[in-house]
Each structure stands twice: as C-alpha cells, then as structure tokens.
N, C-alpha and C. Protein backbone atom coordinates (compact mmCIF):
# COMPACT_ATOMS: atom_id res chain seq x y z
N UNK A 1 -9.32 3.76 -16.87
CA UNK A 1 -10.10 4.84 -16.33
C UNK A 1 -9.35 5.73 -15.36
N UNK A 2 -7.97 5.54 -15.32
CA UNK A 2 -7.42 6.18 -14.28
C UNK A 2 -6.15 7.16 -14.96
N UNK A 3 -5.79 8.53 -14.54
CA UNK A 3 -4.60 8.84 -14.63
C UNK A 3 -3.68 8.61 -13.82
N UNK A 4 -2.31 7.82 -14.22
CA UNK A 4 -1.64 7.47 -12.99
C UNK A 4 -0.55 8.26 -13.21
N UNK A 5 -0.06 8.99 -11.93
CA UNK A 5 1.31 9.86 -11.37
C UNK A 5 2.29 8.84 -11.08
N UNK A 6 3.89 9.40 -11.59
CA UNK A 6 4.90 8.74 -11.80
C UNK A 6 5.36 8.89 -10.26
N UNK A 7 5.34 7.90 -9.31
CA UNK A 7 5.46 7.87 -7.85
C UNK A 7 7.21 8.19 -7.58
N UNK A 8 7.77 7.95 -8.38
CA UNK A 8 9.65 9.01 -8.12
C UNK A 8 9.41 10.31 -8.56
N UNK A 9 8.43 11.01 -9.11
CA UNK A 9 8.55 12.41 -9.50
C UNK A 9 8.67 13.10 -8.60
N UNK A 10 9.66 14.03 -7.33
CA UNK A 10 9.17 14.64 -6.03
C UNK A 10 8.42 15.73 -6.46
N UNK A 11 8.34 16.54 -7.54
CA UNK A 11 7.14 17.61 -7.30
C UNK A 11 6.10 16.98 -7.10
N UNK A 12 5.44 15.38 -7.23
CA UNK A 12 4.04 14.91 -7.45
C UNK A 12 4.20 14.60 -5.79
N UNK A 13 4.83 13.76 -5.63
CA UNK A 13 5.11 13.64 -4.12
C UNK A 13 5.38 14.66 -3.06
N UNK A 14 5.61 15.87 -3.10
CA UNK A 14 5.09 16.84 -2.78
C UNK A 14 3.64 17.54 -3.04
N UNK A 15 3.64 17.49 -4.25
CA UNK A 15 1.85 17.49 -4.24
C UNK A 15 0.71 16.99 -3.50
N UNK A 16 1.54 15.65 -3.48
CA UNK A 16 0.08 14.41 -2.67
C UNK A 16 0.41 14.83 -1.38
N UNK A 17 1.10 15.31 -0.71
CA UNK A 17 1.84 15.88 0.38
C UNK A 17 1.06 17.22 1.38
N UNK A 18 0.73 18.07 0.26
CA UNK A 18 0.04 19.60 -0.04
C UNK A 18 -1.55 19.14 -0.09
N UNK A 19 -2.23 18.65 -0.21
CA UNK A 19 -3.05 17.91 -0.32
C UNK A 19 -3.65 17.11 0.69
N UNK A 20 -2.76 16.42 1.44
CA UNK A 20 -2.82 15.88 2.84
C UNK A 20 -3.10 17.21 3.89
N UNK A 21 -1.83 17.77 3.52
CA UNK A 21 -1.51 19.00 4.82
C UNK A 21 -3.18 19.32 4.66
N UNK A 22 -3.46 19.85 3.64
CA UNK A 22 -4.65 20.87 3.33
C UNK A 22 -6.04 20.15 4.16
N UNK A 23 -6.23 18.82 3.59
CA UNK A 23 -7.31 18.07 4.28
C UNK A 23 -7.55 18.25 5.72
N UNK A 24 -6.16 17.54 5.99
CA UNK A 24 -6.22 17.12 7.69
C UNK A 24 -6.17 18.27 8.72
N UNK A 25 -5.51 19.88 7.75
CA UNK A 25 -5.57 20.98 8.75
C UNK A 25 -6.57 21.89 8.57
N UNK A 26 -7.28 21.57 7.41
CA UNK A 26 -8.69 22.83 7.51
C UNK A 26 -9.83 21.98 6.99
N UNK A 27 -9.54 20.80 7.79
CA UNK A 27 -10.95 20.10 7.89
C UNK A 27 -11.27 18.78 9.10
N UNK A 28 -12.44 18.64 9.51
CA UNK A 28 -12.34 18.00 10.71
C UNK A 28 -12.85 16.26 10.61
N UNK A 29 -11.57 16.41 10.24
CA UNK A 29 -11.39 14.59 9.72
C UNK A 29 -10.75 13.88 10.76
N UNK A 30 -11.34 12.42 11.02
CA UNK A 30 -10.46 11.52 11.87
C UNK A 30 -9.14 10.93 11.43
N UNK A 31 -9.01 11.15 10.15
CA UNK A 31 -7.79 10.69 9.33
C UNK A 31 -7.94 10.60 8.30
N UNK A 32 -6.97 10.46 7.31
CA UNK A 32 -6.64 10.05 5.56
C UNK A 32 -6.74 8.65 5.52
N UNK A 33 -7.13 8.10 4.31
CA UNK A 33 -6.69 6.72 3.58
C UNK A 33 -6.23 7.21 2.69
N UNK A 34 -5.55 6.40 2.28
CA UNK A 34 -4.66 6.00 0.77
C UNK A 34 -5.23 4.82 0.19
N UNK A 35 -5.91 4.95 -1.30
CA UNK A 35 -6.08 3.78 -1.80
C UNK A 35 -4.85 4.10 -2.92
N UNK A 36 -4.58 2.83 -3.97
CA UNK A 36 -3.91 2.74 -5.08
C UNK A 36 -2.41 3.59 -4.51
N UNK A 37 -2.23 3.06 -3.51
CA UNK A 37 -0.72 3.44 -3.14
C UNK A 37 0.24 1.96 -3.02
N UNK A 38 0.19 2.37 -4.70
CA UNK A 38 1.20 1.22 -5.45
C UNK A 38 1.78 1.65 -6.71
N UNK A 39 2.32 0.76 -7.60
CA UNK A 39 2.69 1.12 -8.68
C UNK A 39 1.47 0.59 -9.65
N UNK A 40 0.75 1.14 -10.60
CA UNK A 40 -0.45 0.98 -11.03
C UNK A 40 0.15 0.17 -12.66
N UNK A 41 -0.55 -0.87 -12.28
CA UNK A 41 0.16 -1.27 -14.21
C UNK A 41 1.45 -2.47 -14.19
N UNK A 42 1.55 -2.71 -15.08
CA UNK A 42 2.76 -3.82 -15.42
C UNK A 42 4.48 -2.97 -14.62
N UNK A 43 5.25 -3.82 -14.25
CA UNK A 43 6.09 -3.54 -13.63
C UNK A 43 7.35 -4.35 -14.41
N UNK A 44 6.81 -4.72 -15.60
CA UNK A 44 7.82 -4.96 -16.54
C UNK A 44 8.77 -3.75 -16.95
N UNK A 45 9.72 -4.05 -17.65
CA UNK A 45 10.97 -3.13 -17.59
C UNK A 45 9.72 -1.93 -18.42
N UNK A 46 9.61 -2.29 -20.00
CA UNK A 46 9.02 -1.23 -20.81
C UNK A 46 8.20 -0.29 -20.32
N UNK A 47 7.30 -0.64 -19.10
CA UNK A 47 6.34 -0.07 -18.29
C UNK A 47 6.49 1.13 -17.28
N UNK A 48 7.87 0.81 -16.96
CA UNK A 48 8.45 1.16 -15.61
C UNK A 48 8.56 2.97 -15.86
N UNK A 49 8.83 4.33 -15.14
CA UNK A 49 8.75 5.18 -15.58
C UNK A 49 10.70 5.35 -16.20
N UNK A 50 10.54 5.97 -17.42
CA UNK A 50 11.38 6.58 -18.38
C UNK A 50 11.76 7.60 -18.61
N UNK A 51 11.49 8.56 -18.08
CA UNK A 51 11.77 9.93 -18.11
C UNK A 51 13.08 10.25 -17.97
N UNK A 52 13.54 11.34 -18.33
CA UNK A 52 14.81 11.84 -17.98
C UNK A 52 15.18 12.17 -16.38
N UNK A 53 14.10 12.43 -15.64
CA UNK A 53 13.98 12.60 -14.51
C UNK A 53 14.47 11.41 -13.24
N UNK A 54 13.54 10.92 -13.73
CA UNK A 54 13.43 9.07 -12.76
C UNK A 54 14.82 8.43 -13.01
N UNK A 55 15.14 8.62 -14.89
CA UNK A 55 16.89 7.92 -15.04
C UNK A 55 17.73 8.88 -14.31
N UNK A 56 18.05 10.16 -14.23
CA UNK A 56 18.74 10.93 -13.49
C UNK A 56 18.93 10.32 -11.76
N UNK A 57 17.64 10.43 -11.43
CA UNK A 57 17.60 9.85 -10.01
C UNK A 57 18.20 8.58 -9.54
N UNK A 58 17.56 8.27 -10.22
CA UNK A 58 17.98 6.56 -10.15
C UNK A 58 19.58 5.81 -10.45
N UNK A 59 20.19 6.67 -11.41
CA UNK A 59 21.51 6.97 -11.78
C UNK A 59 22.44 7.60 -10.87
N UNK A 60 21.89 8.78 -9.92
CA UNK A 60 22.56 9.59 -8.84
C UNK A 60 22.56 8.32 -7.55
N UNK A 61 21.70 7.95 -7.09
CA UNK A 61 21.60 7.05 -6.16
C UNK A 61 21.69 5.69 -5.90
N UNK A 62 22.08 5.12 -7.39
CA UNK A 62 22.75 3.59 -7.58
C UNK A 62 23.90 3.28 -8.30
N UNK A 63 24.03 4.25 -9.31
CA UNK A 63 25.17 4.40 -10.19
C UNK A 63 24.61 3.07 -11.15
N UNK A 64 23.76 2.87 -11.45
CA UNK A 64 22.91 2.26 -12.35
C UNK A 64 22.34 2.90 -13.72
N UNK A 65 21.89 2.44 -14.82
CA UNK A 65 21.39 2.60 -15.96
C UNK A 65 19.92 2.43 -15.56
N UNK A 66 18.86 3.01 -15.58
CA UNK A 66 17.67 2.67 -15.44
C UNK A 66 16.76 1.80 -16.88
N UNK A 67 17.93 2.60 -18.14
CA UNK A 67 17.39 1.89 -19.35
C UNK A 67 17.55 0.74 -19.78
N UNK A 68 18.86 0.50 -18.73
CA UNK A 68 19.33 -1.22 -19.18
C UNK A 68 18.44 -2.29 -18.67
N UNK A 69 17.74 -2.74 -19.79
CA UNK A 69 16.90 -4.00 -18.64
C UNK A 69 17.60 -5.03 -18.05
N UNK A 70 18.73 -5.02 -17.89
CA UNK A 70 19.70 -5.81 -16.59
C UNK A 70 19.88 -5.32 -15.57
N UNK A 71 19.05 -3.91 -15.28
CA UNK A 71 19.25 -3.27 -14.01
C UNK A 71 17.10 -3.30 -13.54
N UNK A 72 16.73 -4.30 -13.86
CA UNK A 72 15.35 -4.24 -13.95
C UNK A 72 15.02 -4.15 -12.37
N UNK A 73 15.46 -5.49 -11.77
CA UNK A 73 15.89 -5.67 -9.98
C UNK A 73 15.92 -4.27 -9.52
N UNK A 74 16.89 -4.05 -9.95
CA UNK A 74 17.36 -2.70 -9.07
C UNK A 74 16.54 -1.37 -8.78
N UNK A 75 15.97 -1.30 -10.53
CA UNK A 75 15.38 0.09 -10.70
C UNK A 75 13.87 -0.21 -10.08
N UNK A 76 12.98 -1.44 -10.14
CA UNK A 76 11.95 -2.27 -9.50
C UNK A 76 11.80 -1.68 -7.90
N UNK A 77 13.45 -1.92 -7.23
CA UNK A 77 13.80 -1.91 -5.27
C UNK A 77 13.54 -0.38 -5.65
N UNK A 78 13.93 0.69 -6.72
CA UNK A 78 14.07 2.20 -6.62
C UNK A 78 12.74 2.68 -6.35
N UNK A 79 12.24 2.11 -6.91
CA UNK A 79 10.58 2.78 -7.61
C UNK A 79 10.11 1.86 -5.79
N UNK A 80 9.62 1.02 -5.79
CA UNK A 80 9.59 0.27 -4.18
C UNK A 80 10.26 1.73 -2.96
N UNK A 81 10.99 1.89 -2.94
CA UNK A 81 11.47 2.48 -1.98
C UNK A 81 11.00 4.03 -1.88
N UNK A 82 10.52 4.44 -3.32
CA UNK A 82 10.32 6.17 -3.40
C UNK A 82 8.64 5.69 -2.85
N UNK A 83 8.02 4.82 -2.99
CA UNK A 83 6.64 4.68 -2.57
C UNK A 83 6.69 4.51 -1.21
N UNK A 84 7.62 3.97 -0.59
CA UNK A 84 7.99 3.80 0.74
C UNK A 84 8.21 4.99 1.52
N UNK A 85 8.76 5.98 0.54
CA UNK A 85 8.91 7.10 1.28
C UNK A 85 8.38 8.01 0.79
N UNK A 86 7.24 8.08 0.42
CA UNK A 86 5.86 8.90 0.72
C UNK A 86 4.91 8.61 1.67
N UNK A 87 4.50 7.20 1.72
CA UNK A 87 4.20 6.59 2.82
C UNK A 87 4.71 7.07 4.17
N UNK A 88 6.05 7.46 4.24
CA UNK A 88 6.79 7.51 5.89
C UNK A 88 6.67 9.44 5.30
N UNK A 89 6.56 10.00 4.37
CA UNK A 89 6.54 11.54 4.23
C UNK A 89 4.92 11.60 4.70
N UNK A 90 4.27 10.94 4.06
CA UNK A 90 2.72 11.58 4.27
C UNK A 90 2.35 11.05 5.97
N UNK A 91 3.16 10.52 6.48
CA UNK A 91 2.89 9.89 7.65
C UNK A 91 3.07 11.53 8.62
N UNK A 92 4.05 11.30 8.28
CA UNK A 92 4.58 13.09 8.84
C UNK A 92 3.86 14.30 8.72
N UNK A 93 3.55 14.43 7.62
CA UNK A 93 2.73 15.32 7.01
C UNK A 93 0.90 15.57 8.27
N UNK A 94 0.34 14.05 8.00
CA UNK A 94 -0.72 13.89 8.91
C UNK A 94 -0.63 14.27 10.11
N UNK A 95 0.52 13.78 10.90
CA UNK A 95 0.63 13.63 12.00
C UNK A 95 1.28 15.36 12.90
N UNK A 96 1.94 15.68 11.85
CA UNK A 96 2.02 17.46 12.20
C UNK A 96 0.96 18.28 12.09
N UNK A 97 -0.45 17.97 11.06
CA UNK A 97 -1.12 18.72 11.26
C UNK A 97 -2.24 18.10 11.87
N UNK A 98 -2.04 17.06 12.59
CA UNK A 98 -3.11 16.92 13.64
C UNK A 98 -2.71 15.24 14.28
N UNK A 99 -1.98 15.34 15.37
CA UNK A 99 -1.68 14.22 16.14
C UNK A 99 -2.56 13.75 16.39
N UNK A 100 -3.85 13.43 16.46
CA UNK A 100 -4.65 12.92 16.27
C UNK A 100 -5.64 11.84 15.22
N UNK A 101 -4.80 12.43 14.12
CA UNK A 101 -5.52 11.88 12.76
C UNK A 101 -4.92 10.46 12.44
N UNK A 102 -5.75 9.82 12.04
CA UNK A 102 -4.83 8.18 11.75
C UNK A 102 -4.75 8.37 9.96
N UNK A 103 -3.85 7.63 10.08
CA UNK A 103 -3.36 7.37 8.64
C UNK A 103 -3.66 5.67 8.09
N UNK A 104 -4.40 5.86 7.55
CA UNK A 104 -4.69 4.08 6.64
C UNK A 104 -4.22 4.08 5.50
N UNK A 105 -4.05 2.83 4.79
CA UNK A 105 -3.83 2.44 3.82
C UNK A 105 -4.78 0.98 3.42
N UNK A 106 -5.03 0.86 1.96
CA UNK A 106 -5.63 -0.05 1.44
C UNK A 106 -4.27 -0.93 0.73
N UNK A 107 -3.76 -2.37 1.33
CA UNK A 107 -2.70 -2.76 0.52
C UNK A 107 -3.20 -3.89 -0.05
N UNK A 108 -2.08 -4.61 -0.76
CA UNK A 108 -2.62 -6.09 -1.38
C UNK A 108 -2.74 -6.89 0.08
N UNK A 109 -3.63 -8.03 -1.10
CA UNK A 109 -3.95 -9.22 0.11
C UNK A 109 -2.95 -9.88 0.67
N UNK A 110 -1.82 -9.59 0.61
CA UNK A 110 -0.59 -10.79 1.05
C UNK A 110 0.58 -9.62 0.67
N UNK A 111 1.72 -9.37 1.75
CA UNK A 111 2.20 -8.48 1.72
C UNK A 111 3.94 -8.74 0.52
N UNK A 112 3.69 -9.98 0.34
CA UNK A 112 4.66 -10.82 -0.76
C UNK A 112 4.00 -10.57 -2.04
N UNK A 113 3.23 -10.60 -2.09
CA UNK A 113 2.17 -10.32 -3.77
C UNK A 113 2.52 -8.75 -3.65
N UNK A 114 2.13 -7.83 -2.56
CA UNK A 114 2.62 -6.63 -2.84
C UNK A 114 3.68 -6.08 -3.59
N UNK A 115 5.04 -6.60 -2.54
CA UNK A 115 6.18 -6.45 -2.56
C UNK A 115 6.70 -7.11 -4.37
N UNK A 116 6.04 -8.11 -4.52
CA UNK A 116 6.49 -8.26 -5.98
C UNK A 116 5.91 -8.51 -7.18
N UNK A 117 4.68 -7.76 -6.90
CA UNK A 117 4.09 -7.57 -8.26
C UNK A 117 3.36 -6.28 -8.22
N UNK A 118 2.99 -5.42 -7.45
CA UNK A 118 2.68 -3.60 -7.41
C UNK A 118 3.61 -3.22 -6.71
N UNK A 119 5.07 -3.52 -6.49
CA UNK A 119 6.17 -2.50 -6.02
C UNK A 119 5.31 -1.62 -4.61
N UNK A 120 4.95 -2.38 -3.51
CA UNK A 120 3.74 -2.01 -3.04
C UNK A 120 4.86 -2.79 -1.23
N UNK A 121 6.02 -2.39 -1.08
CA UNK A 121 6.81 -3.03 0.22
C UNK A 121 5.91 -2.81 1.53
N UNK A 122 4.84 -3.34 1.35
CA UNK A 122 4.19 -2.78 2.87
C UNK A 122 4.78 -3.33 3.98
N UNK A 123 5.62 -4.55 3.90
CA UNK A 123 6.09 -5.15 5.21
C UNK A 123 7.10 -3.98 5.55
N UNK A 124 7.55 -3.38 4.95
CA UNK A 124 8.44 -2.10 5.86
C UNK A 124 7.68 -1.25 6.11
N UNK A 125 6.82 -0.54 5.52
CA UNK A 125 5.40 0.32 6.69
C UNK A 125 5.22 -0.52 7.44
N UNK A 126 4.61 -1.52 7.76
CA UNK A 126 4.14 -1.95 8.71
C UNK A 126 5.49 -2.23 10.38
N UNK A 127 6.74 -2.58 9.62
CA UNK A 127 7.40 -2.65 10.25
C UNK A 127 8.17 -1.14 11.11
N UNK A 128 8.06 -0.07 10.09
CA UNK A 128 8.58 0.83 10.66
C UNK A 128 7.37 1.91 11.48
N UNK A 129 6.03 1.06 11.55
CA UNK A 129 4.70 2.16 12.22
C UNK A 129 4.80 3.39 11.20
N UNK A 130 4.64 3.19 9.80
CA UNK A 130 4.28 4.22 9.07
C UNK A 130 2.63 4.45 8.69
N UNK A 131 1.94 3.62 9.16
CA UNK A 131 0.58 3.77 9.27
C UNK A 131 -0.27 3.39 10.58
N UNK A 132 -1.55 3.77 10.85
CA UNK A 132 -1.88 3.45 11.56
C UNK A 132 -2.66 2.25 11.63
N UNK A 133 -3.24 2.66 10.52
CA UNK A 133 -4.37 1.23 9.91
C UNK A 133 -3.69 0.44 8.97
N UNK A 134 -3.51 -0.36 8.30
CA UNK A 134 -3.72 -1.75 7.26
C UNK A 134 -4.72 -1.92 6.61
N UNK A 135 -5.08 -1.69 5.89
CA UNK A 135 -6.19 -3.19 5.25
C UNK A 135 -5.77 -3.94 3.91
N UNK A 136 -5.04 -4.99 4.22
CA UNK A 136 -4.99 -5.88 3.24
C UNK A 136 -6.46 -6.25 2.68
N UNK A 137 -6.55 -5.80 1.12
CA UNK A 137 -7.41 -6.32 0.62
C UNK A 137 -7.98 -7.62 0.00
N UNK A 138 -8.20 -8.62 0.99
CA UNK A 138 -8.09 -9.79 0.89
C UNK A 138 -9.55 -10.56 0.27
N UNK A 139 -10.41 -9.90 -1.03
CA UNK A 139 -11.48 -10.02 -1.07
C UNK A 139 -11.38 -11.26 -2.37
N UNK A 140 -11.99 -12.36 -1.55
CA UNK A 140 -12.10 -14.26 -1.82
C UNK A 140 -13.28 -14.22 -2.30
N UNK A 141 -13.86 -15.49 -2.86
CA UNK A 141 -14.86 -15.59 -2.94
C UNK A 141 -15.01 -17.96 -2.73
N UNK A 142 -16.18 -18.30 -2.90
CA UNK A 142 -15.62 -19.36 -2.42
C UNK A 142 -14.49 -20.58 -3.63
N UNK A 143 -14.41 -19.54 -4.62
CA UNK A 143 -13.46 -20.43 -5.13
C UNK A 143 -11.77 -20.40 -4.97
N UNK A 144 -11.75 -19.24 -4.27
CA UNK A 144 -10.09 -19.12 -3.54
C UNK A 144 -10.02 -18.78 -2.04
N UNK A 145 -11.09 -19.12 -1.62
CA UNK A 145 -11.39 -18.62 -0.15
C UNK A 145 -9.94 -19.74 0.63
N UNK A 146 -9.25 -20.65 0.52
CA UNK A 146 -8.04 -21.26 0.83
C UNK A 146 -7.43 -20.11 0.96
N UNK A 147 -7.03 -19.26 0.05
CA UNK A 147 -6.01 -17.83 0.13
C UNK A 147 -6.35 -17.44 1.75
N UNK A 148 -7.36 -17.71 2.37
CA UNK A 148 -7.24 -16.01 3.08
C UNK A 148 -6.63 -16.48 4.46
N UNK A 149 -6.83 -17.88 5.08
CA UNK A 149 -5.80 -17.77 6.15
C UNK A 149 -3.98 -17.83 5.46
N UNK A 150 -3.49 -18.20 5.18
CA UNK A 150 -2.03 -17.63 4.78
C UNK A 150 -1.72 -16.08 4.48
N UNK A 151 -2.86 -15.81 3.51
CA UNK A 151 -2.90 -14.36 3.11
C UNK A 151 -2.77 -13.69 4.71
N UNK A 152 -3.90 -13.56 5.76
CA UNK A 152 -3.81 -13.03 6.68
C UNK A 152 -2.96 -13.56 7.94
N UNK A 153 -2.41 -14.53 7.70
CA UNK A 153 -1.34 -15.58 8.54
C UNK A 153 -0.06 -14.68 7.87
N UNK A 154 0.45 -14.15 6.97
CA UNK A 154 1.68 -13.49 6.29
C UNK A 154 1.67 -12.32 7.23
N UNK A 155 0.54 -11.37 6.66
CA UNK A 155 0.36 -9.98 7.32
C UNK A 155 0.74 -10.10 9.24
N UNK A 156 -0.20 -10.99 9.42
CA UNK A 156 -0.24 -10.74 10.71
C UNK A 156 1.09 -11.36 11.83
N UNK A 157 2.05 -11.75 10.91
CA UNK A 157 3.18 -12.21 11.72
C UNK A 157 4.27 -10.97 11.29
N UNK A 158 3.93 -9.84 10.82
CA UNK A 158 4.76 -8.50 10.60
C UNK A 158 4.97 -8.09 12.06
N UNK A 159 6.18 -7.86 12.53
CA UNK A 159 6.02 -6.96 13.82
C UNK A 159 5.15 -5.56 13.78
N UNK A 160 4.59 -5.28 14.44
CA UNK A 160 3.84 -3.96 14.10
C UNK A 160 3.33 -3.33 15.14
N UNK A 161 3.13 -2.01 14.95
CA UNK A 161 2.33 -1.26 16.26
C UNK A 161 0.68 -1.10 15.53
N UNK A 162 0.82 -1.20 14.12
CA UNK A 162 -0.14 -0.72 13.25
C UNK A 162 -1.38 -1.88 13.29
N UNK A 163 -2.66 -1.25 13.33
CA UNK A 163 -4.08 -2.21 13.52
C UNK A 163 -3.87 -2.75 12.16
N UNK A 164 -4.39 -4.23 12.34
CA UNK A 164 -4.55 -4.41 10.98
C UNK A 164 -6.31 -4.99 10.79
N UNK A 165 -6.83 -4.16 10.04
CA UNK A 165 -8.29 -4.22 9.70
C UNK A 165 -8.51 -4.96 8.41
N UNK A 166 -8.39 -6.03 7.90
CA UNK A 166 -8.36 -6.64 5.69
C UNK A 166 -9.53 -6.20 5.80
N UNK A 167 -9.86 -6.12 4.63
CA UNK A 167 -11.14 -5.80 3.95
C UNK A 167 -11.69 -7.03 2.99
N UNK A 168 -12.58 -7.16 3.23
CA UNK A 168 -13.90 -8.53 2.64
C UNK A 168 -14.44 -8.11 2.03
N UNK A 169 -14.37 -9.23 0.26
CA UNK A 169 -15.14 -8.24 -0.37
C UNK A 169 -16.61 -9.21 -0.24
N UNK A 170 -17.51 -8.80 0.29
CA UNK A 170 -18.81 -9.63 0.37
C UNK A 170 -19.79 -9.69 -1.28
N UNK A 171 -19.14 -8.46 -2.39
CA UNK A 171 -19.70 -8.32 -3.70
C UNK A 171 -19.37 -9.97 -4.05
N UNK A 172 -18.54 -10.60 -3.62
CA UNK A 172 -18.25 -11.82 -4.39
C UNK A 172 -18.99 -12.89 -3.83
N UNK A 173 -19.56 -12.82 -2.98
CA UNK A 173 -20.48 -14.10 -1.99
C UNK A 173 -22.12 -14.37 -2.86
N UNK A 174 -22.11 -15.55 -2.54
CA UNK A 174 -23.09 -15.64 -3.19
C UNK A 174 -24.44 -16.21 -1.78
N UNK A 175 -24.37 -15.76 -0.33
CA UNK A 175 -24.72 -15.54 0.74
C UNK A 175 -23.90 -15.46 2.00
N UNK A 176 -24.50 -14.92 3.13
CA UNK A 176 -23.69 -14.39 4.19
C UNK A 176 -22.87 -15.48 5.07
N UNK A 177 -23.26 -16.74 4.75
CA UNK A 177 -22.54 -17.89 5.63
C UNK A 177 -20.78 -17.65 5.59
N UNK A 178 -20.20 -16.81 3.80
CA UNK A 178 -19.09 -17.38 3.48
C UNK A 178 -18.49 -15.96 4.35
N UNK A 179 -19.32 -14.85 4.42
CA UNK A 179 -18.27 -13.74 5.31
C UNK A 179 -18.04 -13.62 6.65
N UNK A 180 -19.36 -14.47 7.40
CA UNK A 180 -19.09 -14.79 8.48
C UNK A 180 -18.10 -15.73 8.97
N UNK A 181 -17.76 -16.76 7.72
CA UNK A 181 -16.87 -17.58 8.36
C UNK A 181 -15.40 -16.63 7.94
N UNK A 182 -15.36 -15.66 7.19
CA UNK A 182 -14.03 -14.84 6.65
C UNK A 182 -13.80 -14.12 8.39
N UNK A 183 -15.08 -13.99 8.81
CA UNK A 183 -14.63 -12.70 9.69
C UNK A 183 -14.24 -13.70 10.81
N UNK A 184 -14.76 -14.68 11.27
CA UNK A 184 -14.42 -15.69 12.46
C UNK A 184 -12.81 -15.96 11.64
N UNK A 185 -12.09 -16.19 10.64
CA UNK A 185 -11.14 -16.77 10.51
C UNK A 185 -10.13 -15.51 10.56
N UNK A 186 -10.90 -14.41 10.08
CA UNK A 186 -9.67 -13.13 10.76
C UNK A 186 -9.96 -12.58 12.58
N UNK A 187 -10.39 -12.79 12.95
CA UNK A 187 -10.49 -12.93 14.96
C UNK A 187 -9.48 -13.70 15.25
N UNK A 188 -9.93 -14.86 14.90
CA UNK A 188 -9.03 -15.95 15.20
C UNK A 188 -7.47 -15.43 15.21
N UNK A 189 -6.95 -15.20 14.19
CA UNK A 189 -5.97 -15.04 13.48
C UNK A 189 -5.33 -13.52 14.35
N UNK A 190 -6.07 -12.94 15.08
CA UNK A 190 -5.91 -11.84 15.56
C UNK A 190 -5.78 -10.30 14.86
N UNK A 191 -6.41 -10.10 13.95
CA UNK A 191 -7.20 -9.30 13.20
C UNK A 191 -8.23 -8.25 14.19
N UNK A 192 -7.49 -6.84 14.12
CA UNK A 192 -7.90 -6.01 15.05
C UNK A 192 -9.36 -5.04 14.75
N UNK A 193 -9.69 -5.91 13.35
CA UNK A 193 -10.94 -5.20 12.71
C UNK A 193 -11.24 -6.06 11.50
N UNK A 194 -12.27 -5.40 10.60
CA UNK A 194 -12.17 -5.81 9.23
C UNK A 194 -12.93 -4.78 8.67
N UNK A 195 -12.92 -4.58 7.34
CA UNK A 195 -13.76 -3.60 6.57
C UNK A 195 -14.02 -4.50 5.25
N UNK A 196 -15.62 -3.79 4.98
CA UNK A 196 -15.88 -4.19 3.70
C UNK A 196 -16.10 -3.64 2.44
N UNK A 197 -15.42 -4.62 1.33
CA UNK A 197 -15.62 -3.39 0.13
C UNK A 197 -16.96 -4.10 -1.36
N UNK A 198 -17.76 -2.75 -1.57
CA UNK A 198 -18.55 -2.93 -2.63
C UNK A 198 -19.43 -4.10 -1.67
C-alpha cells in the first residue's frame, strides 16, 4: 500500500527537505515526526536500489561495485549512512526554520534490529543529538512482552541528549493490567515518556 522513495536519490532527499522547510515555516507546528524513516522492504542484495544513479554514487565514494553481491556489507553501510544523513539534513532544515520546533522520529524497537534489518542506524542519531524525540516502537503483546526490558535496556544505554518516549502498542492487549505494567517497566528503566499506537 505504500510508494517507497529510493533514500540515496538527493533530488528526493532534497524534496523531503522542501517539505519540512515548508511545514515548519508557514505553519504553527511544535515540530515534525518522521515515521517509516528506514529502508522499507527486504534489504537483500536483489532488493537494494539499482539504478544507475545509487551505482554511480556508491562507486564514487567506495570504489565498490554496487552490483556485485560481494559488496552487499558495504553497499547495506551506503544506503545506512545516506538515511543517516537526512536525518542530521532534516535536523537542520527544522531547526533553521524555527529553533523551537522538535524533531521526532518513530524507530524500531531495539536499535540492533534497526541497524540490521531496516538499514535504520539510529544509535548514531541518537548519539550525535540528531533528534529530539525517539520512539522506539516497542509494541509487545503478552506473548513477547520478555522483549521489552532489553529492547528498552539497549536504547536507553545510547549516550544521548535526545528524550526517549517508545511507543506501546495497547491494540495488542487483551486488558489494561499488561500496559500499565509496560509503562512502570519503561519509568523504571528511565524512559522520559511513552506514546501510544492504534
């Protein structure tokens, strides 16, 4: 149900860019989120983007083959890093047209599941204060509810200036006992918020 943009293309990344500017300066918003700021889809070689464009790039800045699937690693860290730096571009972007505005993001539940399976490096946003907010989407239900202290035990040992708020998905509960104990186990844990989704 989705069209997904090839995240190394810079005209698109300038786009999402133009788009930001536009929001945050002729409208009176407390800030942007970003959802689906990842790589959307299999991250297998065949999957990965192919264009003449992305191999050019990727070729200028590693001296790599992007088509060879022995450069899978590599071209994987490429595509990782151009998402990284939209993240630290749109950070800029917000923050020039209104020092005021916070910048969030919706990431995976565990910033290792990010990093290697949606090309999704949030431990370097978080590490370099490229957002303001977090929310690891850490939504359990009680048959993996074990996940969520490690899940939020990972995140929350990132050095960071950035709040981190996860998000609970309560659609999966089958009554309120199991989110209350989600939200006492992210306090604990030092969890500067939480949000809920669906």
């Amino acid at each position: 149900g989705y069209v997904i943009a090839n995240p190394i293309n810079p005209e698109w990344q300038q786009h999402v860019n133009n788009v930001a500017d536009d929001i945050v300066s002729n409208y009176d918003v407390d800030g942007l989120h970003l959802d689906y700021i990842r790589y959307i889809g299999s991250i297998a070689h065949e999957s990965l983007p192919h264009d003449a464009q992305s191999h050019a790039m990727f070729l200028a800045e590693t001296g790599l083959d992007a088509a060879n699937p022995g450069n899978l690693g590599a071209y994987q860290q490429f595509i990782r890093d151009r998402i990284t730096d939209l993240v630290g571009d749109l950070q800029t972007t917000v923050k020039t047209a209104n020092p005021n505005a916070q910048l969030s993001a919706a990431v995976w539940r565990d910033p290792d599941i990010g990093t290697n399976d949606y090309l999704q490096e949030y431990r370097t946003w978080l590490e370099n204060d490229l957002l303001d907010i977090a929310m690891p989407m850490i939504y359990l239900s009680n048959s993996n509810n074990h996940l969520l202290q490690p899940n939020i035990s990972n995140t929350m040992s990132i050095p960071t200036n950035t709040l981190i708020a996860p998000g609970l998905g309560p659609y999966l509960h089958d009554d309120a006992d199991l989110i209350v104990q989600q939200l006492q186990t992210l306090y604990a844990a030092g969890a500067n918020g939480s949000t809920m989704f669906s």
